[in-house]
C-alpha atoms as a PDB file:
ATOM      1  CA  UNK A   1       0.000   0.000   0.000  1.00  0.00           C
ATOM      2  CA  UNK A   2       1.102   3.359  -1.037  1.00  0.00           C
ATOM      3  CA  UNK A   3       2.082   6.019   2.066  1.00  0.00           C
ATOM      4  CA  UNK A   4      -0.906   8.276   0.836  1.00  0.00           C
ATOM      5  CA  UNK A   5      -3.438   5.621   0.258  1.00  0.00           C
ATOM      6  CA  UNK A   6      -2.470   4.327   3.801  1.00  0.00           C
ATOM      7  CA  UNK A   7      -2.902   7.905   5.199  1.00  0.00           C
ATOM      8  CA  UNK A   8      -6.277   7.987   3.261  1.00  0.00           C
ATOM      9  CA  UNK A   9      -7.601   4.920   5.103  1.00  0.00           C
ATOM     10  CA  UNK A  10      -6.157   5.232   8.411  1.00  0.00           C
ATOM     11  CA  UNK A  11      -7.758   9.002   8.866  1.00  0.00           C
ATOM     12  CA  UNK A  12     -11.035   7.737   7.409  1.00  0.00           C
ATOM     13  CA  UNK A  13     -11.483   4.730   9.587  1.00  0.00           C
ATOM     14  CA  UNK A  14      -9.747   7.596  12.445  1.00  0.00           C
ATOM     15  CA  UNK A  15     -12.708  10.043  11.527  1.00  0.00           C
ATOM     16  CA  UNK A  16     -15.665   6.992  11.199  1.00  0.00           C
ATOM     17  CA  UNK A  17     -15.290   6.177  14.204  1.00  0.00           C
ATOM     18  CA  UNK A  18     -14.877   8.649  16.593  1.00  0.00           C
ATOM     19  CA  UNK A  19     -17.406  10.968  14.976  1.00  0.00           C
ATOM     20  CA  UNK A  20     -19.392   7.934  15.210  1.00  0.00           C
ATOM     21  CA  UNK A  21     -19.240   7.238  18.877  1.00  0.00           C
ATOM     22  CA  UNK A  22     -20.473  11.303  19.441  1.00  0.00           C
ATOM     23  CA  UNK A  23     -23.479  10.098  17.496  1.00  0.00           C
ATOM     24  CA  UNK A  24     -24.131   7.029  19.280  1.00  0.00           C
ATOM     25  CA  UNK A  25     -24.336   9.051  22.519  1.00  0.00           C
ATOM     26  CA  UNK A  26     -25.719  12.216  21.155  1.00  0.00           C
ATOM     27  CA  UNK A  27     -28.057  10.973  18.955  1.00  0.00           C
ATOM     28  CA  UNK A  28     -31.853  10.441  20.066  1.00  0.00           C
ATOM     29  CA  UNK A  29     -32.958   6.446  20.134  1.00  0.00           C
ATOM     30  CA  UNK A  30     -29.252   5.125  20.386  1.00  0.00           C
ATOM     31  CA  UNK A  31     -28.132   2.895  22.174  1.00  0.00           C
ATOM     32  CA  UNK A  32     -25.110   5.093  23.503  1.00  0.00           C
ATOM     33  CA  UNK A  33     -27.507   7.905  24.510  1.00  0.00           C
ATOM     34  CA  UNK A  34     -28.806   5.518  27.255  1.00  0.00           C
ATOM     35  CA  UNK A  35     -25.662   5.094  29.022  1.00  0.00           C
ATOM     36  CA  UNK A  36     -23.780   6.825  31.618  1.00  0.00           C
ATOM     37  CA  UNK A  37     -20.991   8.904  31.812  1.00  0.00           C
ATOM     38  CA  UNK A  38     -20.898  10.385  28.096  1.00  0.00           C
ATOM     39  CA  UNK A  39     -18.082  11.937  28.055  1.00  0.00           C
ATOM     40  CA  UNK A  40     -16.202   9.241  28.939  1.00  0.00           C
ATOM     41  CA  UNK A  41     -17.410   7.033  26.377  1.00  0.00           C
ATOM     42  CA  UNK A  42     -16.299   9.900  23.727  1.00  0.00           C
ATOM     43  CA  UNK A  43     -12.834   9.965  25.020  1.00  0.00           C
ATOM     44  CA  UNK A  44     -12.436   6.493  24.909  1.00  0.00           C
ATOM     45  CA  UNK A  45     -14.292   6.178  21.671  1.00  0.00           C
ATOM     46  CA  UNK A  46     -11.984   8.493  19.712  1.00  0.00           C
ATOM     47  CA  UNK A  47      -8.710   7.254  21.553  1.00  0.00           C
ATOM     48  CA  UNK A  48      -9.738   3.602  19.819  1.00  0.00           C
ATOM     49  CA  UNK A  49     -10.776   5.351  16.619  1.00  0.00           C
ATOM     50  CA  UNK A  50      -7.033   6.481  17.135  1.00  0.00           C
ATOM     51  CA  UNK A  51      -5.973   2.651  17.702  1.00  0.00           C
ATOM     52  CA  UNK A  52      -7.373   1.653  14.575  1.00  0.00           C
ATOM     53  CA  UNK A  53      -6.397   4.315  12.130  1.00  0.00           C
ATOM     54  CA  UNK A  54      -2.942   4.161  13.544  1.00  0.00           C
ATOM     55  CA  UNK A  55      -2.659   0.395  13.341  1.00  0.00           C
ATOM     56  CA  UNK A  56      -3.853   0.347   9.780  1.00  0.00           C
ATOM     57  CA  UNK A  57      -1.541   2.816   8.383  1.00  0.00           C
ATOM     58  CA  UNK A  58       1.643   2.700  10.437  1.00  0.00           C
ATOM     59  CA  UNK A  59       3.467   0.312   8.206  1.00  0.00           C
ATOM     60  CA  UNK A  60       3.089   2.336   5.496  1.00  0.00           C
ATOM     61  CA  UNK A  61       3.236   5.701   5.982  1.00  0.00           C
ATOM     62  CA  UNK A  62       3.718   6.519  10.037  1.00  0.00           C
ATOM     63  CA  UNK A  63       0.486   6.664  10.568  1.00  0.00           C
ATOM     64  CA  UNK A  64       0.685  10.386  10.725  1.00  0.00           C
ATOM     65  CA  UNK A  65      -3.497  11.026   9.949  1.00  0.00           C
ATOM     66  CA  UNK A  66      -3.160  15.058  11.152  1.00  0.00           C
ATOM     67  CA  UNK A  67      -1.959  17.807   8.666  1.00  0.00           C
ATOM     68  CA  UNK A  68      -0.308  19.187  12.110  1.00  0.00           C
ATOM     69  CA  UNK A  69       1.730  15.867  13.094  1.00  0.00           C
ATOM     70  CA  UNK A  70       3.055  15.964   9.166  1.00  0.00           C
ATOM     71  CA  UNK A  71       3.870  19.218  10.128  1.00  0.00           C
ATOM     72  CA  UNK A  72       5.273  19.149  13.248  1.00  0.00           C
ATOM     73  CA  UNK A  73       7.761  16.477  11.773  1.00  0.00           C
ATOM     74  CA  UNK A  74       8.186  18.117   8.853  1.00  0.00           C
ATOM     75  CA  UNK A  75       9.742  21.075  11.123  1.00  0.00           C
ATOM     76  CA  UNK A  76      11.624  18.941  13.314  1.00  0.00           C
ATOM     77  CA  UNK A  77      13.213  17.228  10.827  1.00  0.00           C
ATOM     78  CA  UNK A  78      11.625  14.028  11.185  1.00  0.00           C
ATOM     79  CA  UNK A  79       9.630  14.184   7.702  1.00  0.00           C
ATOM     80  CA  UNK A  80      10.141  14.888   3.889  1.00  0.00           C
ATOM     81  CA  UNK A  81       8.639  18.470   3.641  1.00  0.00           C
ATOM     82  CA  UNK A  82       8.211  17.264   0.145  1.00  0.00           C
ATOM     83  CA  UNK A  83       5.541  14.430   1.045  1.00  0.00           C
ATOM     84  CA  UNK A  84       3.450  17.014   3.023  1.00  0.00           C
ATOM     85  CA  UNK A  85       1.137  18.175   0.763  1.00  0.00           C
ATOM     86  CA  UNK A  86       0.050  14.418  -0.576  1.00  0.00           C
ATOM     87  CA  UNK A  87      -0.159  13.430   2.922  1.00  0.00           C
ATOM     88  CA  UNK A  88      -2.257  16.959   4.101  1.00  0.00           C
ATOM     89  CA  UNK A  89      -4.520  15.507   1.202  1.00  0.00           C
ATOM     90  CA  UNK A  90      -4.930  12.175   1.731  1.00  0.00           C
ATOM     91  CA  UNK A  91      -5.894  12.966   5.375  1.00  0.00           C
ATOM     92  CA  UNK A  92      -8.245  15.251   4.584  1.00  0.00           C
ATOM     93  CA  UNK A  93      -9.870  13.252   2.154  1.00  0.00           C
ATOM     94  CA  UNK A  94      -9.797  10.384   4.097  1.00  0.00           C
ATOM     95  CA  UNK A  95     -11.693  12.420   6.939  1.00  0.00           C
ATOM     96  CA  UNK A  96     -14.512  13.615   4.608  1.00  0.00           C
ATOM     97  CA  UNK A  97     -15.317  10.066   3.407  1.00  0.00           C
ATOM     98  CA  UNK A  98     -15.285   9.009   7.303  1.00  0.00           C
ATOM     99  CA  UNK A  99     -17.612  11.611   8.204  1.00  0.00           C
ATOM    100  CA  UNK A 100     -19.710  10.823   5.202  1.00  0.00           C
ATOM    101  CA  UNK A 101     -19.834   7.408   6.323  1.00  0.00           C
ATOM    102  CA  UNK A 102     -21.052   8.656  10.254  1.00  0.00           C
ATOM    103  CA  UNK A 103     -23.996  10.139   8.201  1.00  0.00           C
ATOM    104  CA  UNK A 104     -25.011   7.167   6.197  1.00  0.00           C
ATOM    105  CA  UNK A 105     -24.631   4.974   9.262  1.00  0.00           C
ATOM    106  CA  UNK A 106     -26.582   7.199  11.432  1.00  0.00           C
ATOM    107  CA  UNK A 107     -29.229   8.441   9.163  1.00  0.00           C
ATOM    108  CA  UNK A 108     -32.138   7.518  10.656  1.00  0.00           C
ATOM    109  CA  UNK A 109     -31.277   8.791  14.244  1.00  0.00           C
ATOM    110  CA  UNK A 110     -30.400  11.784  12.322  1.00  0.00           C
ATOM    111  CA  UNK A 111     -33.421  12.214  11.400  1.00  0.00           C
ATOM    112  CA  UNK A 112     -35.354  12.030  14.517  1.00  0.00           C
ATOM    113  CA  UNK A 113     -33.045  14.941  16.155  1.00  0.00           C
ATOM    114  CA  UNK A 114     -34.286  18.226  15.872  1.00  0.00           C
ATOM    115  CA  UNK A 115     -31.687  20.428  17.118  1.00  0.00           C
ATOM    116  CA  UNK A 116     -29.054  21.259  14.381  1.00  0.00           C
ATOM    117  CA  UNK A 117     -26.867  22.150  16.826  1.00  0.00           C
ATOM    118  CA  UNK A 118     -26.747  18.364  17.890  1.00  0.00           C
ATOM    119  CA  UNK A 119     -26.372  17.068  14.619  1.00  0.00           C
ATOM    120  CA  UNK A 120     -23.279  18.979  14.141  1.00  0.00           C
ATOM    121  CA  UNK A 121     -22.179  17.879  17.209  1.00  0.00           C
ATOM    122  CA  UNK A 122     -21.502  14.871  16.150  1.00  0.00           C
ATOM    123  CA  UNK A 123     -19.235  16.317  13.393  1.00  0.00           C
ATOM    124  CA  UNK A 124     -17.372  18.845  14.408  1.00  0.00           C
ATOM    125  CA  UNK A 125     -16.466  20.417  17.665  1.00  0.00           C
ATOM    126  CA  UNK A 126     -17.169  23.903  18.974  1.00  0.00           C
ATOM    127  CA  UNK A 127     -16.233  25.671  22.460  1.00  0.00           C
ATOM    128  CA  UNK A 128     -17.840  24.995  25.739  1.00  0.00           C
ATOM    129  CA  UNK A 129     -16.838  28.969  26.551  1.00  0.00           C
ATOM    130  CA  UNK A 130     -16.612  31.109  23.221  1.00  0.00           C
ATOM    131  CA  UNK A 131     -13.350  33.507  23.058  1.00  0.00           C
ATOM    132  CA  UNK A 132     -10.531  33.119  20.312  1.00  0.00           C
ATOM    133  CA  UNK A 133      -8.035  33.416  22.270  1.00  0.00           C
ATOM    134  CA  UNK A 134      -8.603  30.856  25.303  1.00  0.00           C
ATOM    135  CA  UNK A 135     -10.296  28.583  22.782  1.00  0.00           C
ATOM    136  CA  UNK A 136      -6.989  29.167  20.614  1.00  0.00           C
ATOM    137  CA  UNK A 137      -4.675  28.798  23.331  1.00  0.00           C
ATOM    138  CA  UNK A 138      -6.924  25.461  24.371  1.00  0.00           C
ATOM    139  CA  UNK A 139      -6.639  23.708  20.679  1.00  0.00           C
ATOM    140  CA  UNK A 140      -2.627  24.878  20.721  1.00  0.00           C
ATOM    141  CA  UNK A 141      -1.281  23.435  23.865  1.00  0.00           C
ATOM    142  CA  UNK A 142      -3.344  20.025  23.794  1.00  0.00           C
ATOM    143  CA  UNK A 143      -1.889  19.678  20.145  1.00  0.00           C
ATOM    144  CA  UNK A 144       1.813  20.688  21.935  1.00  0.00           C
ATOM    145  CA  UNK A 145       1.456  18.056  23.934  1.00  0.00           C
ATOM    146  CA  UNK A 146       0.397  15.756  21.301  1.00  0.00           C
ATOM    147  CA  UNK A 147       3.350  16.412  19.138  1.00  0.00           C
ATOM    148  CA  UNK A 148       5.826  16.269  21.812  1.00  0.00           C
ATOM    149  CA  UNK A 149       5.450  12.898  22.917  1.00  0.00           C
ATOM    150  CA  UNK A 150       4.992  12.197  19.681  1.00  0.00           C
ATOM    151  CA  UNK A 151       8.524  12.943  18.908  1.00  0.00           C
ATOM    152  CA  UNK A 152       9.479  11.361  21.690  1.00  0.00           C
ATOM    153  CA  UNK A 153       7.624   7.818  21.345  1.00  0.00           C
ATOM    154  CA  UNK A 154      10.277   5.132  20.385  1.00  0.00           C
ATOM    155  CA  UNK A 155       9.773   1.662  19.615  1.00  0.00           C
ATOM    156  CA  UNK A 156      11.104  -1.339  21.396  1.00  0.00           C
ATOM    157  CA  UNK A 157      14.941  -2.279  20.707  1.00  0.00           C
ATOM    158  CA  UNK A 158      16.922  -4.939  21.460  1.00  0.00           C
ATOM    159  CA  UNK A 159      20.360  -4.102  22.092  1.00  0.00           C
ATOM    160  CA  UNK A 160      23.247  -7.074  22.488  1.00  0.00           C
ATOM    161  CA  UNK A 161      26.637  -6.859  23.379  1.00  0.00           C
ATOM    162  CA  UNK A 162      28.543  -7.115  19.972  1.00  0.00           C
ATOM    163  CA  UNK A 163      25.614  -7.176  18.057  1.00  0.00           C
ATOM    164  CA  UNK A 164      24.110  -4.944  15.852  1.00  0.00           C
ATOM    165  CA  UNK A 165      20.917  -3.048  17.132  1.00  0.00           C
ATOM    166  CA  UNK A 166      17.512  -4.681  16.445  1.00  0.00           C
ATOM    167  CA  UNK A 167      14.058  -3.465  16.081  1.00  0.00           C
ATOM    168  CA  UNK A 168      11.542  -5.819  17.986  1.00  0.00           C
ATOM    169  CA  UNK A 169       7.938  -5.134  16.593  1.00  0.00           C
ATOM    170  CA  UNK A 170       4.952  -5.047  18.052  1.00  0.00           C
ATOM    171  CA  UNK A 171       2.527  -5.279  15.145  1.00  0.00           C
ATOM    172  CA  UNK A 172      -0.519  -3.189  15.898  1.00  0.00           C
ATOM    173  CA  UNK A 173      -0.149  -3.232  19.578  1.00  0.00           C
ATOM    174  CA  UNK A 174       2.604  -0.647  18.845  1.00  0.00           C
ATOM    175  CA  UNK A 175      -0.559   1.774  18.117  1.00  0.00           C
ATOM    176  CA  UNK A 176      -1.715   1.837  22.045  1.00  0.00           C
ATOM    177  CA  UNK A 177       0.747   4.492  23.199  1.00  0.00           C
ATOM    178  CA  UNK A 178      -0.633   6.893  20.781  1.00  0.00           C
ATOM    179  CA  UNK A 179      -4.095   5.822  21.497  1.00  0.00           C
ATOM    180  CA  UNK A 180      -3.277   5.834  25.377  1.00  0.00           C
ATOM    181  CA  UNK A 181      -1.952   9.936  24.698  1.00  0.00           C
ATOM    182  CA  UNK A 182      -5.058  10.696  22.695  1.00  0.00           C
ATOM    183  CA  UNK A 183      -7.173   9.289  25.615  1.00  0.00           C
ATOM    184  CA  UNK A 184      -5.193  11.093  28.106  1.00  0.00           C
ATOM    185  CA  UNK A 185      -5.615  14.543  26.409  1.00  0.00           C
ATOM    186  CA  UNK A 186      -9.290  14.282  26.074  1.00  0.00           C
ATOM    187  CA  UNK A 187      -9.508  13.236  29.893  1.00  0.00           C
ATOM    188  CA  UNK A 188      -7.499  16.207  30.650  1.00  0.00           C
ATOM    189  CA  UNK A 189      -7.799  19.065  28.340  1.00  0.00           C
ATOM    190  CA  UNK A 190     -10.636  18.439  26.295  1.00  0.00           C
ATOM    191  CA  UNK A 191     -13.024  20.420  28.583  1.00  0.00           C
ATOM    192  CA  UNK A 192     -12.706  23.560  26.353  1.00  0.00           C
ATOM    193  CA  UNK A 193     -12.958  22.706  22.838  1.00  0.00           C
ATOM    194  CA  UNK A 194     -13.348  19.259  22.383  1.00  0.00           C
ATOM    195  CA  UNK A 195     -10.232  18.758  21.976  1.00  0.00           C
ATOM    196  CA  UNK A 196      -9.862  18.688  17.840  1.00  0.00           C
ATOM    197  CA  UNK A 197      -5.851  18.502  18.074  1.00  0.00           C
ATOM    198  CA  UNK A 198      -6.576  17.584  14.170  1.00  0.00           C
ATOM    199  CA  UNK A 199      -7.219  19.843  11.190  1.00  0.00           C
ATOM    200  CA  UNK A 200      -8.669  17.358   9.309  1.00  0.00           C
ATOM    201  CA  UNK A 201     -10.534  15.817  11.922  1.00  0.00           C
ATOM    202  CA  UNK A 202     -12.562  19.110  12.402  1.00  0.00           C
ATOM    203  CA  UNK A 203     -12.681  21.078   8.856  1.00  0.00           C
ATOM    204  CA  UNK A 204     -13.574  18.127   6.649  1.00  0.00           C
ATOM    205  CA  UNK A 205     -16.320  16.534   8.977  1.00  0.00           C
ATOM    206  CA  UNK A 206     -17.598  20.269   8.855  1.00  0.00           C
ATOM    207  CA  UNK A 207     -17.576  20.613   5.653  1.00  0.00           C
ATOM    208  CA  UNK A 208     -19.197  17.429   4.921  1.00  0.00           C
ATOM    209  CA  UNK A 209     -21.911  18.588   7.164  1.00  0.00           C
ATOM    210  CA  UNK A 210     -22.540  21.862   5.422  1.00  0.00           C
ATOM    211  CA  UNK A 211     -22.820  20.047   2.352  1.00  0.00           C
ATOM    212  CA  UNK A 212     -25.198  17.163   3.327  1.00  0.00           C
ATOM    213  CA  UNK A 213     -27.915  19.289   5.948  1.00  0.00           C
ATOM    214  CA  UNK A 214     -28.156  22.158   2.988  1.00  0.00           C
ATOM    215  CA  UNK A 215     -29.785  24.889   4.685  1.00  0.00           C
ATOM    216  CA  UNK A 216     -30.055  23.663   8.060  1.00  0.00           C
ATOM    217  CA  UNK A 217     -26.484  23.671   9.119  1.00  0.00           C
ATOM    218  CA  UNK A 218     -25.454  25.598  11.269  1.00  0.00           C
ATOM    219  CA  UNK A 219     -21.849  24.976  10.842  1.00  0.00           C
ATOM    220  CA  UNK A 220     -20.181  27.767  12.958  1.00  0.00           C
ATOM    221  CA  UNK A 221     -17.410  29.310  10.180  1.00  0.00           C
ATOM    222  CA  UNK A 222     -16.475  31.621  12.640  1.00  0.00           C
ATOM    223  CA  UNK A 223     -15.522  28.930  15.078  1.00  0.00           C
ATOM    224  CA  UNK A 224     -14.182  26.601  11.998  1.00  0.00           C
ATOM    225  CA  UNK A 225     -10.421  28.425  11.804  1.00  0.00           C
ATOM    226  CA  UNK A 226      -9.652  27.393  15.573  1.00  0.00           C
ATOM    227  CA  UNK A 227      -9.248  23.831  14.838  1.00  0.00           C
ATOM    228  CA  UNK A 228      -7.194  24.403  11.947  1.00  0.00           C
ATOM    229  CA  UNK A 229      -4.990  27.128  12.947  1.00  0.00           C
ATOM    230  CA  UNK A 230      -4.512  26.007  16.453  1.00  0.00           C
ATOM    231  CA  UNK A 231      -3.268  22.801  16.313  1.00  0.00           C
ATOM    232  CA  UNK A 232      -0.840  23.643  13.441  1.00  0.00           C
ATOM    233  CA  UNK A 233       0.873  26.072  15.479  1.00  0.00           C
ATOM    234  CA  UNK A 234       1.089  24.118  18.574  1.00  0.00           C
ATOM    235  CA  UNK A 235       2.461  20.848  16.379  1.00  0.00           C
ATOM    236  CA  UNK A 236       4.872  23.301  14.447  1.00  0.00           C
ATOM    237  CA  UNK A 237       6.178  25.396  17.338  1.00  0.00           C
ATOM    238  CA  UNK A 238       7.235  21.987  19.133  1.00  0.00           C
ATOM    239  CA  UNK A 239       8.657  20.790  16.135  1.00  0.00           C
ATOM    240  CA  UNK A 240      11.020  23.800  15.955  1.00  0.00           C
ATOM    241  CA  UNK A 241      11.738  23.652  19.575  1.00  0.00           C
ATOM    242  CA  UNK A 242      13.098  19.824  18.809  1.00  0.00           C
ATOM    243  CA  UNK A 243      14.742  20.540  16.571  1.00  0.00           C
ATOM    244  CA  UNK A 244      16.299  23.183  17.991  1.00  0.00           C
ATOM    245  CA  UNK A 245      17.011  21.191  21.416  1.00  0.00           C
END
């Protein structure tokens, strides 16, 4: 598999998913909307959405599935600046077909909500306290700490006295740290956003929504640049502090 197709797939199956477990507990006549603690269910909904996009596409392309982990690499050295724009658009494609699929799969619970504002919900995010710059701040520093360990993850090695070094793999259980870090930054600083931390995870479910509710949306452009702009600078500022350290 090609490192773009794998990026494709591994941020649509990312973006099915966890926009998919916000429907099953948003949604009226779900079976997630009966349950207790939602929010928990959420975060550990999207940190196995996570699981499975990163197991599917890590050995082929990295598994980046963010426009602001290609770039955070990219800045820290750790990724052909050259490749970004193929992988930017893969991901991004990959997380409009995902949130396509959400709607298909939840249709019919669509259909018996009546607030718009829950649809989207279940799309996109949008601040629990409106004002750029907290909200800003909020989407910047959970992405910081997203691409720093990151950077810093490291698979297993097994090092012998003589020997060359060798690379013990872990097939897709080498995917649960990342998942494990996604799950810990929605416990912890997801409270104020929603914790996006993803470009593509935001704008192209958005988008998608726009285009499939007409002229209900209500798809909150004025909100939309947050999730974009925020995480890229968070991801790119602790790319240039690695490679600068």
């Amino acid at each position: 598999m090609s490192p773009i197709l794998a990026e494709f797939i591994g941020t649509l199956v990312l973006v099915f998913l966890g926009t998919s477990v916000v429907a099953n507990v948003n949604l009226p006549g779900t079976h997630g909307q009966k349950q207790g603690s939602p929010y928990l269910m959420i975060t550990t909904g999207w940190a196995w959405a996570v699981f499975c996009g990163v197991a599917l596409a890590a050995p082929y392309s990295g598994a980046h599935l963010n426009p602001a982990v290609s770039l955070g690499l990219s800045v820290a050295g750790r990724f052909d600046a050259q490749l970004l724009p193929g992988y930017v658009a893969a991901q991004m494609g990959g997380a409009f077909v995902g949130a396509l699929l959400t709607y298909a799969f939840y249709a019919m619970h669509i259909r018996l909500e009546s607030s718009e504002s829950t649809i989207r919900s279940c799309f996109c995010n949008a601040p629990a306290l409106p004002s750029v710059g907290h909200n800003l701040l909020s989407e910047l520093l959970a992405t910081a700490v997203l691409m720093g360990v990151v950077l810093f993850l490291a698979g297993p090695e097994l090092v012998m006295e003589n020997q060359t070094t060798r690379v013990v793999g872990l097939g897709s259980i080498g995917a649960l740290p990342v998942a494990l870090l996604v799950w810990g930054i929605g416990l912890s600083l997801g409270g104020t956003t929603g914790y996006a931390i993803n470009p593509a995870r935001d704008l192209s479910p958005r988008i998608m929504y726009a285009l499939l509710r007409g002229g209900r949306a209500e798809s909150n452009w004025s909100y939309a640049w947050i999730p974009v702009i925020g995480p890229l600078l968070g991801a790119a500022l602790v790319g240039l502090l690695y490679s600068l350290l």
